[in-house]
PDB file of N, CA and C in Angstrom:
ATOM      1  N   UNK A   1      12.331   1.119 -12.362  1.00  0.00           N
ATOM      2  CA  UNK A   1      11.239   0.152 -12.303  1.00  0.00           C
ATOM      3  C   UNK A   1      11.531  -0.861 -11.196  1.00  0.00           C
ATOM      4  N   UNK A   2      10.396  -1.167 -10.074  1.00  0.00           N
ATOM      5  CA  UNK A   2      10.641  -2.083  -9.263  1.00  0.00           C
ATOM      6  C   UNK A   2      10.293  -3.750  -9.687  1.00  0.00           C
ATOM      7  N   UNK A   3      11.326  -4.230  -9.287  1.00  0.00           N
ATOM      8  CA  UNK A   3      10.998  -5.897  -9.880  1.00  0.00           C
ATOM      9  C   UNK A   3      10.174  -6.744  -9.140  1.00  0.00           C
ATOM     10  N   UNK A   4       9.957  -7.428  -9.188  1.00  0.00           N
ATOM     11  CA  UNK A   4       8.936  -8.775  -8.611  1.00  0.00           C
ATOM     12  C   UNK A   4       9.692  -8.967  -7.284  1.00  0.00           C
ATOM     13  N   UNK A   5      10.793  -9.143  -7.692  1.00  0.00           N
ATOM     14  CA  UNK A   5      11.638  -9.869  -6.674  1.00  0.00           C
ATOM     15  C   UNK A   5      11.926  -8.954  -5.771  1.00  0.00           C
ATOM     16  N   UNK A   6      12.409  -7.560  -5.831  1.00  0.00           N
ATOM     17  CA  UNK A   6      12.324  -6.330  -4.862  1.00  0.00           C
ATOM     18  C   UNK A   6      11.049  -6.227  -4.251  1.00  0.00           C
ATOM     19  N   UNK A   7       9.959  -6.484  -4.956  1.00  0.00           N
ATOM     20  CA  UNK A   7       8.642  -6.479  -3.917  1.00  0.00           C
ATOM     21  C   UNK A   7       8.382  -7.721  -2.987  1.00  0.00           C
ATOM     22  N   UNK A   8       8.556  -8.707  -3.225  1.00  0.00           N
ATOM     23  CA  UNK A   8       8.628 -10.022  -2.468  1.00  0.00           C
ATOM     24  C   UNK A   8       9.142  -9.414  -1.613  1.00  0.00           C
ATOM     25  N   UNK A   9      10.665  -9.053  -1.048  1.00  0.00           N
ATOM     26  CA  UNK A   9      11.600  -8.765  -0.461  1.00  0.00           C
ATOM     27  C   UNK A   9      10.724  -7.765   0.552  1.00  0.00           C
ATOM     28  N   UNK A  10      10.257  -6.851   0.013  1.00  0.00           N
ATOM     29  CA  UNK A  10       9.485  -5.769   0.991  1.00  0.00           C
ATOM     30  C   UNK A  10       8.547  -6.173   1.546  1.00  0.00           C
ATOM     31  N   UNK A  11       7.705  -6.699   0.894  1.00  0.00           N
ATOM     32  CA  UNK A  11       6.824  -7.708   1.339  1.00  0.00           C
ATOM     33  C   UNK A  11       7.173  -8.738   2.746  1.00  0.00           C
ATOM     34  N   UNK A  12       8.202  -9.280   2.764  1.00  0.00           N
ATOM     35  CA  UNK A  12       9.029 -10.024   3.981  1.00  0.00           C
ATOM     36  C   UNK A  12       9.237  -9.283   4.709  1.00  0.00           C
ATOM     37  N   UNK A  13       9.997  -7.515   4.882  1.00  0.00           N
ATOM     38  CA  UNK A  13      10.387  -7.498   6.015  1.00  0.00           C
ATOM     39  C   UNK A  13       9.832  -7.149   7.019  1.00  0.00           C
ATOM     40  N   UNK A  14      10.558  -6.909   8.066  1.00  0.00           N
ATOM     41  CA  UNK A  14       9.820  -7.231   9.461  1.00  0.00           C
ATOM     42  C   UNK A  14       9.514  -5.912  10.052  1.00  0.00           C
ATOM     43  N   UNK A  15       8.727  -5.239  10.141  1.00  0.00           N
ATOM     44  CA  UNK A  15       8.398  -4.069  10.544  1.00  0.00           C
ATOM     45  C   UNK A  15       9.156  -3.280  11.842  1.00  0.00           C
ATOM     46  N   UNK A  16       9.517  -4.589  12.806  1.00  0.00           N
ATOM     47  CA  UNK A  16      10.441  -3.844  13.797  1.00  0.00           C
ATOM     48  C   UNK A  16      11.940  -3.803  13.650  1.00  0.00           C
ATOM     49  N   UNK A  17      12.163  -4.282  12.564  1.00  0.00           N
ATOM     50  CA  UNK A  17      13.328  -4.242  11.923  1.00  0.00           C
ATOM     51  C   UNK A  17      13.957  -2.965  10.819  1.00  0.00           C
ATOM     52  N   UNK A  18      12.662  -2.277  10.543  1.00  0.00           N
ATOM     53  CA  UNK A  18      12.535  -1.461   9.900  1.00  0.00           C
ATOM     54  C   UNK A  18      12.863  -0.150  10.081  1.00  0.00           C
ATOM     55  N   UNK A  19      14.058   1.035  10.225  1.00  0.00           N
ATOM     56  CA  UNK A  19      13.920   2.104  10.747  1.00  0.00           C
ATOM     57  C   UNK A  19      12.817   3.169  10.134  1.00  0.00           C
ATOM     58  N   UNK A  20      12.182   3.787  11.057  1.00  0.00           N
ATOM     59  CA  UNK A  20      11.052   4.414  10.906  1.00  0.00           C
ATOM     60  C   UNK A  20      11.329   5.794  10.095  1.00  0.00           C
ATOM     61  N   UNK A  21      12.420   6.198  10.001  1.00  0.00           N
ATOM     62  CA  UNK A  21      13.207   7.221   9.668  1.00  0.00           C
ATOM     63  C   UNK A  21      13.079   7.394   8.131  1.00  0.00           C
ATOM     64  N   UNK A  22      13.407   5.559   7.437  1.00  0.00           N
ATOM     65  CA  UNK A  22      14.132   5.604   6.300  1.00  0.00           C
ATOM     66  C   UNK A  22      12.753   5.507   5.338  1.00  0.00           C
ATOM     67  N   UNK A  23      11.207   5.436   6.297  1.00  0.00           N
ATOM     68  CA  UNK A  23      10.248   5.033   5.408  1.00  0.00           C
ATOM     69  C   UNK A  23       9.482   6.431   4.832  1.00  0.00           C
ATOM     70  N   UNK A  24       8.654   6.328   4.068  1.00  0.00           N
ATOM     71  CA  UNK A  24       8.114   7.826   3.192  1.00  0.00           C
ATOM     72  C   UNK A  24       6.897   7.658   3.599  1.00  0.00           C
ATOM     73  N   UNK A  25       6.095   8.980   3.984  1.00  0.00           N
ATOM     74  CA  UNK A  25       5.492   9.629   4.616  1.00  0.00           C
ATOM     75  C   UNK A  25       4.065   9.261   3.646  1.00  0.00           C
ATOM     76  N   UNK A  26       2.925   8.844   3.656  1.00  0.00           N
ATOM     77  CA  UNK A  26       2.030   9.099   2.504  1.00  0.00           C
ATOM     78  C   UNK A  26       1.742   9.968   2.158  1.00  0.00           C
ATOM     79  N   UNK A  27       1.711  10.985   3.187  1.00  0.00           N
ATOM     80  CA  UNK A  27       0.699  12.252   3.208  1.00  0.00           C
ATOM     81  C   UNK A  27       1.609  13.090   2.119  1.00  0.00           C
ATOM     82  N   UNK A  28       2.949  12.967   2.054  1.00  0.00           N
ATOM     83  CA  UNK A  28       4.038  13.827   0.934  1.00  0.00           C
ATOM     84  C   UNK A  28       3.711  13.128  -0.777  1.00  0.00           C
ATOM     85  N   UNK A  29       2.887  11.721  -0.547  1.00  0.00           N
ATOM     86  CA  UNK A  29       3.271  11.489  -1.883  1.00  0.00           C
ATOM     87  C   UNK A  29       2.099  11.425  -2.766  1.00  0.00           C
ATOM     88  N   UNK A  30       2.019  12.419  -4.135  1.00  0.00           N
ATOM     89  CA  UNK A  30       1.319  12.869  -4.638  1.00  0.00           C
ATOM     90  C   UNK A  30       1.286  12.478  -6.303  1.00  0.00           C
ATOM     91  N   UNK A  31      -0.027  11.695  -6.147  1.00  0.00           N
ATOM     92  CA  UNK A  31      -0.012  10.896  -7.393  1.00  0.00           C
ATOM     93  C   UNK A  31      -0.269  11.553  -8.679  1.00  0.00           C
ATOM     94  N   UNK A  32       0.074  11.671 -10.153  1.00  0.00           N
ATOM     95  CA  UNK A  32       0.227  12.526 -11.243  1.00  0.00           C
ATOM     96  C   UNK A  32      -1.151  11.400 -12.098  1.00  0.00           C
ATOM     97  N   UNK A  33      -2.417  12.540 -12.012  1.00  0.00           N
ATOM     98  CA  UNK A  33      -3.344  11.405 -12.077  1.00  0.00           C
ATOM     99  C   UNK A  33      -3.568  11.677 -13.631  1.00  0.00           C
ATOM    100  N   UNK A  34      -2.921  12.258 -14.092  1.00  0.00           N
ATOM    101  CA  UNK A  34      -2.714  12.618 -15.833  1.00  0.00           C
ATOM    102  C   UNK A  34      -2.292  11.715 -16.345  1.00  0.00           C
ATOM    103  N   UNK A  35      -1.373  10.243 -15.719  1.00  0.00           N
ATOM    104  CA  UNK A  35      -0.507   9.480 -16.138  1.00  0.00           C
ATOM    105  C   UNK A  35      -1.530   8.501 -16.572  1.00  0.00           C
ATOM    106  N   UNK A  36      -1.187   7.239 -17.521  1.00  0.00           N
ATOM    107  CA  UNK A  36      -1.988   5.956 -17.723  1.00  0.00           C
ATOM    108  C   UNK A  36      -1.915   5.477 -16.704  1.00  0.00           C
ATOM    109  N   UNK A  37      -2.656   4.424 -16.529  1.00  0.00           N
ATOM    110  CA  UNK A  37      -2.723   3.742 -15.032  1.00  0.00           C
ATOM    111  C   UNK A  37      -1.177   3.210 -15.213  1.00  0.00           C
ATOM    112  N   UNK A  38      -0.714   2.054 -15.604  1.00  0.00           N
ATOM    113  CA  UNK A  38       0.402   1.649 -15.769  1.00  0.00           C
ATOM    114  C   UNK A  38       1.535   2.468 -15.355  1.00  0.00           C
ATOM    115  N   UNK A  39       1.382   3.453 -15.655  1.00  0.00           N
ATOM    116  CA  UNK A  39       2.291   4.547 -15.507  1.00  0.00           C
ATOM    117  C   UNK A  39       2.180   5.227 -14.182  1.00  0.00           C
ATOM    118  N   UNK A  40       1.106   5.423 -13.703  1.00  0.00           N
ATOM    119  CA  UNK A  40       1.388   5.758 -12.620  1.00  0.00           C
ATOM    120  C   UNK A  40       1.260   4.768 -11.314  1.00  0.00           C
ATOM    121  N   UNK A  41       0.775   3.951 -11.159  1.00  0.00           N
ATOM    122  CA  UNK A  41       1.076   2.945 -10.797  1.00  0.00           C
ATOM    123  C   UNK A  41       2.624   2.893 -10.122  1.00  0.00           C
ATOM    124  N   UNK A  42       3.584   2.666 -11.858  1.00  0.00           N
ATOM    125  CA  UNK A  42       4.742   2.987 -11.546  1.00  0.00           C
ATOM    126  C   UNK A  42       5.440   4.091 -10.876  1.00  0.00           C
ATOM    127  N   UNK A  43       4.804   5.345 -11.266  1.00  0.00           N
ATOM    128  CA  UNK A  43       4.917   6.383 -10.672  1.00  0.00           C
ATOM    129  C   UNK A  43       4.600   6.605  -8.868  1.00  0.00           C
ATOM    130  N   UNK A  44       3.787   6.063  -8.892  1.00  0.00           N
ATOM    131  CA  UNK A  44       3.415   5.853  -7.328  1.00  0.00           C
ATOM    132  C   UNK A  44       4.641   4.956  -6.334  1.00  0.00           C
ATOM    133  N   UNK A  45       4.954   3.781  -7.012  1.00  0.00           N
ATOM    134  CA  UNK A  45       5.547   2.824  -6.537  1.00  0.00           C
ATOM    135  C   UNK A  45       7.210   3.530  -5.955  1.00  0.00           C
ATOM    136  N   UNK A  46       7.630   4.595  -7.481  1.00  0.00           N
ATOM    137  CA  UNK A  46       8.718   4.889  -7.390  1.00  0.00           C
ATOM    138  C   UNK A  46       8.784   5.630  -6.455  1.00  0.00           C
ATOM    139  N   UNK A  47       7.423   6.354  -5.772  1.00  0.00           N
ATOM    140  CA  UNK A  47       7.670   7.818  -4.598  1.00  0.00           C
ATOM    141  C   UNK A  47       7.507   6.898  -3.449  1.00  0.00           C
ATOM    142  N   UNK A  48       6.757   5.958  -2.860  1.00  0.00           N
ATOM    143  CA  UNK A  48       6.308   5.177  -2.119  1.00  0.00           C
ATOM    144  C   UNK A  48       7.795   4.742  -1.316  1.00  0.00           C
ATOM    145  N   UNK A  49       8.318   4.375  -2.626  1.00  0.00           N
ATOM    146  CA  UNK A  49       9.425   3.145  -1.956  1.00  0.00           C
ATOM    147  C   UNK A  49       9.219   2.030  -1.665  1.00  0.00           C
ATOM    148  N   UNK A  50       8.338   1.441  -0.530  1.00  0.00           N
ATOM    149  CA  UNK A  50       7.718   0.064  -0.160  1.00  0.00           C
ATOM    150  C   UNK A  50       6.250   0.351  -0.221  1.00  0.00           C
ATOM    151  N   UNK A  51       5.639  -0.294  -0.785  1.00  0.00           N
ATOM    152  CA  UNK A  51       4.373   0.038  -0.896  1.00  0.00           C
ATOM    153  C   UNK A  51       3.523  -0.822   0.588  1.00  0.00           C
ATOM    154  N   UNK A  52       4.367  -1.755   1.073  1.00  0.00           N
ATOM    155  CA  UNK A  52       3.961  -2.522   1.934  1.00  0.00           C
ATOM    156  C   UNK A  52       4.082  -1.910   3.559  1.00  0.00           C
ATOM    157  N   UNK A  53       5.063  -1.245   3.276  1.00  0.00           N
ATOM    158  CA  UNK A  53       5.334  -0.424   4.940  1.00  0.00           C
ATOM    159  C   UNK A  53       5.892   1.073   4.464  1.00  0.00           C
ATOM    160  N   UNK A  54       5.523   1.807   5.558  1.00  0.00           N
ATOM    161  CA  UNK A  54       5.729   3.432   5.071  1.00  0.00           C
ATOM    162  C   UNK A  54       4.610   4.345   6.181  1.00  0.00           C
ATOM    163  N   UNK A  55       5.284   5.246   6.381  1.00  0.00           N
ATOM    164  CA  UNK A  55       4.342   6.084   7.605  1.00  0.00           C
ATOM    165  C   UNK A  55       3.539   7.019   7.017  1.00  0.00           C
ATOM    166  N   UNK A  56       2.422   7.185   8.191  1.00  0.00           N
ATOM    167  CA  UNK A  56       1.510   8.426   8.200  1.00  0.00           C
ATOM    168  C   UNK A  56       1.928   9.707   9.189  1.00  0.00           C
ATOM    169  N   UNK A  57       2.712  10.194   8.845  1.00  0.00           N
ATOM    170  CA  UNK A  57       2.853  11.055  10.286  1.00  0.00           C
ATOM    171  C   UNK A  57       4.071  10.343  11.080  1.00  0.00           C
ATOM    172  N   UNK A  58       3.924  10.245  11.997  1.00  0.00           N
ATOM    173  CA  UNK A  58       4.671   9.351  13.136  1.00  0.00           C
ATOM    174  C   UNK A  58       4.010   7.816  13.246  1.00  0.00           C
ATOM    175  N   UNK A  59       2.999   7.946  12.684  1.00  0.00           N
ATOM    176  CA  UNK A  59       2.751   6.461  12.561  1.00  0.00           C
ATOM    177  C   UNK A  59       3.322   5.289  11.371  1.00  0.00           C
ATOM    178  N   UNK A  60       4.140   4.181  11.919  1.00  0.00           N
ATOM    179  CA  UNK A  60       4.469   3.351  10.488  1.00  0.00           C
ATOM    180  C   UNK A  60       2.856   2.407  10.434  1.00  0.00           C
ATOM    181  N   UNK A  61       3.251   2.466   8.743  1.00  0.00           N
ATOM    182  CA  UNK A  61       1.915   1.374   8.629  1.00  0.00           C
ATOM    183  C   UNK A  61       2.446   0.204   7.655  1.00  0.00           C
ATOM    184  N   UNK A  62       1.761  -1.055   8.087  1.00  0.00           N
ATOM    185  CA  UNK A  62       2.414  -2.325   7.574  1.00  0.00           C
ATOM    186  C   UNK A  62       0.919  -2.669   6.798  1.00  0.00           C
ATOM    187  N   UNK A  63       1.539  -3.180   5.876  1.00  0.00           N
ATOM    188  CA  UNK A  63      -0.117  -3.511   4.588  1.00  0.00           C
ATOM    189  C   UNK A  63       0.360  -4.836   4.363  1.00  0.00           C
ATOM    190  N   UNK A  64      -0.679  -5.997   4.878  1.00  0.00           N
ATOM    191  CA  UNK A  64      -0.520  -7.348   4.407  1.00  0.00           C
ATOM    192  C   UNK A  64      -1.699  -7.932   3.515  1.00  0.00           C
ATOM    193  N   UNK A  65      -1.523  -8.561   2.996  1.00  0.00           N
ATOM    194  CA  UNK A  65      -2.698  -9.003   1.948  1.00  0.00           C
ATOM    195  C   UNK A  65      -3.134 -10.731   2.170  1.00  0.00           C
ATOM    196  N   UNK A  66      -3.879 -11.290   2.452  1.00  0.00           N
ATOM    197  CA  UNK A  66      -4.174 -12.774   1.697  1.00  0.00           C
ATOM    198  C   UNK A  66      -3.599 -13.175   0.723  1.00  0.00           C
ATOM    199  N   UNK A  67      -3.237 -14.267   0.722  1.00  0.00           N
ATOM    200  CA  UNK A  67      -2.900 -15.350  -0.499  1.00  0.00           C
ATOM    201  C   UNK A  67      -4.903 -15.564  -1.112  1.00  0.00           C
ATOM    202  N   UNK A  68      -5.078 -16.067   0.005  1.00  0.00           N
ATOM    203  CA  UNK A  68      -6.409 -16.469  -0.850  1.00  0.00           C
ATOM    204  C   UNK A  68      -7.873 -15.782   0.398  1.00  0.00           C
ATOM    205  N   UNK A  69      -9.350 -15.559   0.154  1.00  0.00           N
ATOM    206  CA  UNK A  69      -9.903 -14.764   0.247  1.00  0.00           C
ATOM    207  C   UNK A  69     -10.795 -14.180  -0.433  1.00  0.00           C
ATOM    208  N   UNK A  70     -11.570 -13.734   0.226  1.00  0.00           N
ATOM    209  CA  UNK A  70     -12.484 -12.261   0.067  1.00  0.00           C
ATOM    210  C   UNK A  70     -11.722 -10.895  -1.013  1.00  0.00           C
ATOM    211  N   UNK A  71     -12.101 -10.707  -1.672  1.00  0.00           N
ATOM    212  CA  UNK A  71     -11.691  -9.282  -2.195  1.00  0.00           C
ATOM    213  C   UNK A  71     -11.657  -8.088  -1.275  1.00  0.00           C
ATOM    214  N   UNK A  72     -11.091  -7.230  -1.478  1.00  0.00           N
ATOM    215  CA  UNK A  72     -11.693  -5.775  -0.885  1.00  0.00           C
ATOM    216  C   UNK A  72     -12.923  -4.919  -1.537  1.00  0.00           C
ATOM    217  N   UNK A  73     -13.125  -5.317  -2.237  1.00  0.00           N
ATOM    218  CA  UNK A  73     -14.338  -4.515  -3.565  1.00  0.00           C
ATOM    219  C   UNK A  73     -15.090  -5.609  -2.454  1.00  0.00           C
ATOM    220  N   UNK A  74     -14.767  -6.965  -2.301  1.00  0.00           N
ATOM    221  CA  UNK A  74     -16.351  -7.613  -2.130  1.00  0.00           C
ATOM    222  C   UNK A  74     -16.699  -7.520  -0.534  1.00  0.00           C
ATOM    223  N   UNK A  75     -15.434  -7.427   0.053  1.00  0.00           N
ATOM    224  CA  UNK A  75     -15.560  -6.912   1.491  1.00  0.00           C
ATOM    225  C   UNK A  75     -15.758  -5.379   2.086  1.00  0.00           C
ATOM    226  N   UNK A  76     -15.658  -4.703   1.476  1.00  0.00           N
ATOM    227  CA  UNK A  76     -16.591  -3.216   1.171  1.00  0.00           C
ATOM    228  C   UNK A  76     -17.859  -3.146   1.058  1.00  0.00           C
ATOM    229  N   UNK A  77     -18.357  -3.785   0.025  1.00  0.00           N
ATOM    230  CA  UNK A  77     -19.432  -4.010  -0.393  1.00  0.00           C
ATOM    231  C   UNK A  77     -20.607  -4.300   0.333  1.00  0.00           C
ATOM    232  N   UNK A  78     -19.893  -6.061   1.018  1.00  0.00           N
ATOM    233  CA  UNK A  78     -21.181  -6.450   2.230  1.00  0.00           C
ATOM    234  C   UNK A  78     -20.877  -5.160   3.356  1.00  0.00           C
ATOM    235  N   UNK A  79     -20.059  -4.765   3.732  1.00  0.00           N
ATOM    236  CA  UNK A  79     -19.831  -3.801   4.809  1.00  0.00           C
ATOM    237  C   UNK A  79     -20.862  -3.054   4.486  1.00  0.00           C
ATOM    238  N   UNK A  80     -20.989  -2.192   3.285  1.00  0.00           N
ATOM    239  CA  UNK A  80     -21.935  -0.916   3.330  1.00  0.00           C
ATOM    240  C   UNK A  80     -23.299  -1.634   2.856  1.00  0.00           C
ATOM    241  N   UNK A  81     -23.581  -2.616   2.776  1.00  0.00           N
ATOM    242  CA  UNK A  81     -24.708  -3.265   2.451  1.00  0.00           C
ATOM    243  C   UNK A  81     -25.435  -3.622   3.575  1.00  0.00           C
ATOM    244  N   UNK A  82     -24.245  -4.330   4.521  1.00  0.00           N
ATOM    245  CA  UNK A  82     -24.792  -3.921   6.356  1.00  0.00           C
ATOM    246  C   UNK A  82     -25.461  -3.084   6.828  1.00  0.00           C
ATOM    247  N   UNK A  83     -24.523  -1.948   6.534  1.00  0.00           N
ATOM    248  CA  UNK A  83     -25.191  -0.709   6.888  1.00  0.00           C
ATOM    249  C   UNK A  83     -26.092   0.159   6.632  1.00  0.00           C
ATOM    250  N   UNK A  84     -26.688  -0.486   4.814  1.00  0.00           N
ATOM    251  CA  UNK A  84     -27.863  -0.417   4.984  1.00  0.00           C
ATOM    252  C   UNK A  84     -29.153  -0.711   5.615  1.00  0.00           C
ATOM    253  N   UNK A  85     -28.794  -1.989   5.805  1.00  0.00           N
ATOM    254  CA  UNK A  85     -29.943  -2.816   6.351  1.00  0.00           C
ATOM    255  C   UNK A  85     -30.359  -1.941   8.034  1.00  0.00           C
ATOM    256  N   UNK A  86     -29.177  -1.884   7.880  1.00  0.00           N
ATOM    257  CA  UNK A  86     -28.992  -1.317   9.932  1.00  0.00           C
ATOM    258  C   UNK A  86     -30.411  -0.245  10.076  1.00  0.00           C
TER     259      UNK A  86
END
């Protein structure tokens, strides 16, 4: 189980600091969608490794979030609501 404090930590580091080598691939990691959410969740987290940085291919990808903000549900939302109008 990953702790609060191990995610903070991932959360901080610095992407060019990061060897590209040591991060997990998304495209390999395959979620067990039989599990409770809770559970896989955890399950996800444990194949992931950093949920915050981790590659596609040869590409690394860094995931930062807001403290405070817009949702993603609500910033989706107006997006395809745009695109209705369009």
């Amino acid at each position: 189980m990953i702790s609060s404090d191990a995610l903070a930590r991932m959360r901080q580091q610095n992407i060019k600091e990061i060897n590209k080598d040591d991060l997990v691939d998304i495209r390999s990691v395959v979620v067990d969608t039989s599990l409770p959410p809770e559970q896989r969740m955890m399950d996800y987290l444990e194949k992931i490794k950093n949920p915050y940085c981790f590659r596609c291919g040869d590409a690394v990808v860094s995931i930062h979030f807001a403290d405070k903000g817009n949702s993603l549900d609500s910033l989706l939302k107006n997006y395809f609501l745009g695109l209705k109008r369009s």
